[in-house]
C-alpha atoms as a PDB file:
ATOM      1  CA  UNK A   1      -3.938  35.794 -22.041  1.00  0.00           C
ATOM      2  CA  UNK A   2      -4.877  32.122 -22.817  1.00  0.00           C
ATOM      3  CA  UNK A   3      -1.492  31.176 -21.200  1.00  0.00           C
ATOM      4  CA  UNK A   4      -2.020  33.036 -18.598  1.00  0.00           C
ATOM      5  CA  UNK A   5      -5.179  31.628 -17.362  1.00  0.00           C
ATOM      6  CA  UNK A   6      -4.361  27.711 -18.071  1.00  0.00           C
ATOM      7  CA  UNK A   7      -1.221  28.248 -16.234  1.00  0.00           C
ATOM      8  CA  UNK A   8      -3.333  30.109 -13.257  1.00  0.00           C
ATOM      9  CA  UNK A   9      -5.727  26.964 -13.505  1.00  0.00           C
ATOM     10  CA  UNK A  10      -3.017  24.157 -13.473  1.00  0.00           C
ATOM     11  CA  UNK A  11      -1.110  25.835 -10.982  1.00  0.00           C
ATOM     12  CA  UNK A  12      -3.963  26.056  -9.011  1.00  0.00           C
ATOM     13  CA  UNK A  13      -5.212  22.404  -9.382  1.00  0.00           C
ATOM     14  CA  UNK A  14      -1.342  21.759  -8.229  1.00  0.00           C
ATOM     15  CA  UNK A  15      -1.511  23.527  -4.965  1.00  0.00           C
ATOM     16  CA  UNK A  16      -5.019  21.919  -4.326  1.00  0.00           C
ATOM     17  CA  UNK A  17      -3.763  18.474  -4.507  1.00  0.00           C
ATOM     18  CA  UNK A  18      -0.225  19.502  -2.722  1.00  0.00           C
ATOM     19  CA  UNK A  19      -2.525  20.669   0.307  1.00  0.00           C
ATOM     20  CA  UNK A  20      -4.897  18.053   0.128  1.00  0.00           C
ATOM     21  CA  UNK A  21      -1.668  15.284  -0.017  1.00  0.00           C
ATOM     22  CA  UNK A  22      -0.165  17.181   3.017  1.00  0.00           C
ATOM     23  CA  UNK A  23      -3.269  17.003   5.488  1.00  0.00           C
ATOM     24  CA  UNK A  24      -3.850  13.416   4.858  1.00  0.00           C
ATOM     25  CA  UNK A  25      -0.286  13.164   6.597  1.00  0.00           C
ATOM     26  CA  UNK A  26      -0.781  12.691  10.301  1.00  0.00           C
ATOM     27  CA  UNK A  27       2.436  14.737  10.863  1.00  0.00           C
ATOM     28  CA  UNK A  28       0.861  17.326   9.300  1.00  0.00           C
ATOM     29  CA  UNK A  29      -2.477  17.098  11.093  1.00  0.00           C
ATOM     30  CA  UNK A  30      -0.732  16.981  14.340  1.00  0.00           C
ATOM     31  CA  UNK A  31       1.268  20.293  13.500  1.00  0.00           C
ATOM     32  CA  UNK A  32      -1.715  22.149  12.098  1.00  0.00           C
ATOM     33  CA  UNK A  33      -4.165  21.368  15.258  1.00  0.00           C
ATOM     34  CA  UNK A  34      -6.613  19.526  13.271  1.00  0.00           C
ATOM     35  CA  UNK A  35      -6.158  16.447  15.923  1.00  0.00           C
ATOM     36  CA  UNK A  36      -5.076  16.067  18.927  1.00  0.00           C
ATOM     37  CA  UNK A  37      -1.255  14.546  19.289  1.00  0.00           C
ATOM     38  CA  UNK A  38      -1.714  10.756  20.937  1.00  0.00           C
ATOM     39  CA  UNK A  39       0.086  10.068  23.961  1.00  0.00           C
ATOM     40  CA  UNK A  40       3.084   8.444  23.663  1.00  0.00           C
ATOM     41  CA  UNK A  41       3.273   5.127  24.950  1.00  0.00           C
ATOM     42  CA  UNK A  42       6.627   2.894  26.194  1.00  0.00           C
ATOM     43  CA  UNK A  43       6.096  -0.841  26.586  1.00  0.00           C
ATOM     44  CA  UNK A  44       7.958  -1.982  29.360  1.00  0.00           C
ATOM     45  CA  UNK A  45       8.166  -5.724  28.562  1.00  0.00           C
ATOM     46  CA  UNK A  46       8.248  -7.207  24.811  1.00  0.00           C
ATOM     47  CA  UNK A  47       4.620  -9.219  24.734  1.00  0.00           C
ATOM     48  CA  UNK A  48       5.161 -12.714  24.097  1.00  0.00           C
ATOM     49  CA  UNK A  49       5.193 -13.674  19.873  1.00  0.00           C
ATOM     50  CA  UNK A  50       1.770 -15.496  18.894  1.00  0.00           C
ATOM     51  CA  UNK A  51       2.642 -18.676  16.622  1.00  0.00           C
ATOM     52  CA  UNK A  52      -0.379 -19.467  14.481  1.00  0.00           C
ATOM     53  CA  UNK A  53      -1.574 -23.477  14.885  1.00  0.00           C
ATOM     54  CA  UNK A  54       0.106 -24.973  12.774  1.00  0.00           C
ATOM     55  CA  UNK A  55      -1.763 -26.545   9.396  1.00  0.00           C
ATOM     56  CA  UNK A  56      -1.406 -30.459   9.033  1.00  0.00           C
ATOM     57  CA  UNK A  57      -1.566 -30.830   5.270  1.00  0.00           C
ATOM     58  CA  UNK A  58      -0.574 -34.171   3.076  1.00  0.00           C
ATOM     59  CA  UNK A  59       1.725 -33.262   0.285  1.00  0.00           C
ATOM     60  CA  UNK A  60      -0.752 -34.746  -2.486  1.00  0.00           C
ATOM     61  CA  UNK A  61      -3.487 -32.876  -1.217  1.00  0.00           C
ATOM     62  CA  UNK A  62      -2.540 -29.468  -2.380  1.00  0.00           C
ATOM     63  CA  UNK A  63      -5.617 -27.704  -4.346  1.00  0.00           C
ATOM     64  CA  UNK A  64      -5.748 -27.322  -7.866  1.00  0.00           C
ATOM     65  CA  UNK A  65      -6.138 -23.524  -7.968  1.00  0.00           C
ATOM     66  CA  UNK A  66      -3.285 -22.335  -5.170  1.00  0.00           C
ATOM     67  CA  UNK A  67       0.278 -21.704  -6.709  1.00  0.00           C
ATOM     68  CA  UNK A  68       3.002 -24.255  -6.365  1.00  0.00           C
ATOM     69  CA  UNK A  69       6.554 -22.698  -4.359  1.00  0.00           C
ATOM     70  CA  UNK A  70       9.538 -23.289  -6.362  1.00  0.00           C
ATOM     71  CA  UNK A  71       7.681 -23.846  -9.644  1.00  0.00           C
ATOM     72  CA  UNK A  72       9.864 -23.320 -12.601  1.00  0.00           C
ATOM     73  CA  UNK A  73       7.339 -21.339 -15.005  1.00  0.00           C
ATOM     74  CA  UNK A  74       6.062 -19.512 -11.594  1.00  0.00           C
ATOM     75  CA  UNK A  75       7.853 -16.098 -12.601  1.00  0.00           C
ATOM     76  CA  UNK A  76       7.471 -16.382 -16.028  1.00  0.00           C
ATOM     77  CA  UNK A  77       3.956 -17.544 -16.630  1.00  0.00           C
ATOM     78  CA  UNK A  78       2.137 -16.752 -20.082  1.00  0.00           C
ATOM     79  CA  UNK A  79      -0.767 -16.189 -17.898  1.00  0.00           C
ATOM     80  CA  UNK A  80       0.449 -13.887 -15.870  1.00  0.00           C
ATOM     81  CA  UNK A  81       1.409 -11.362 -18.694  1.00  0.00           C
ATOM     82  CA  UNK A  82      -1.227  -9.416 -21.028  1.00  0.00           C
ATOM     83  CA  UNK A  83      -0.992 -10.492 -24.280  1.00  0.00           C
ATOM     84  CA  UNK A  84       0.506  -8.033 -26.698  1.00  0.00           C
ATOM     85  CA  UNK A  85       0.665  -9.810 -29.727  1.00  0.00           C
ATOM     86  CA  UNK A  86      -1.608  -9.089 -32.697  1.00  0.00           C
END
């Protein structure tokens, strides 16, 4: 009987979260008539790419806390790991 009812339970606390996963989907919400389906809009022309201004910045100048591209330890970093030893 014990079985019965924790198996009830989990399967229960299964289905829950399955339906609760499901309606967060817009698909889903869209399907179900809990919103209303957005109109579908075709751009007729490709807008125009926006380049950010580029940043002037002298090589020494770098700042001592921002990571350094192509460093070799930069994968491998003992700080980057938890320490598991005793």
């Amino acid at each position: 009987m014990l079985n019965f009812l924790l198996g009830a339970v989990a399967g229960a606390l299964m289905a829950a979260v399955a339906t609760i996963a499901a309606l967060r989907n817009p698909d889903v919400q869209v399907r179900m008539g809990l919103v209303r389906p957005e109109a579908v809009v075709i751009q007729t022309r490709r807008p125009e790419p926006a380049c950010p201004a580029p940043v002037v910045q002298a090589q020494g100048a770098m700042q001592a806390g921002s990571p350094q591209v192509g460093h070799p330890d930069m994968l491998f970093a003992r700080r980057r790991f938890w320490s598991v030893a005793p």
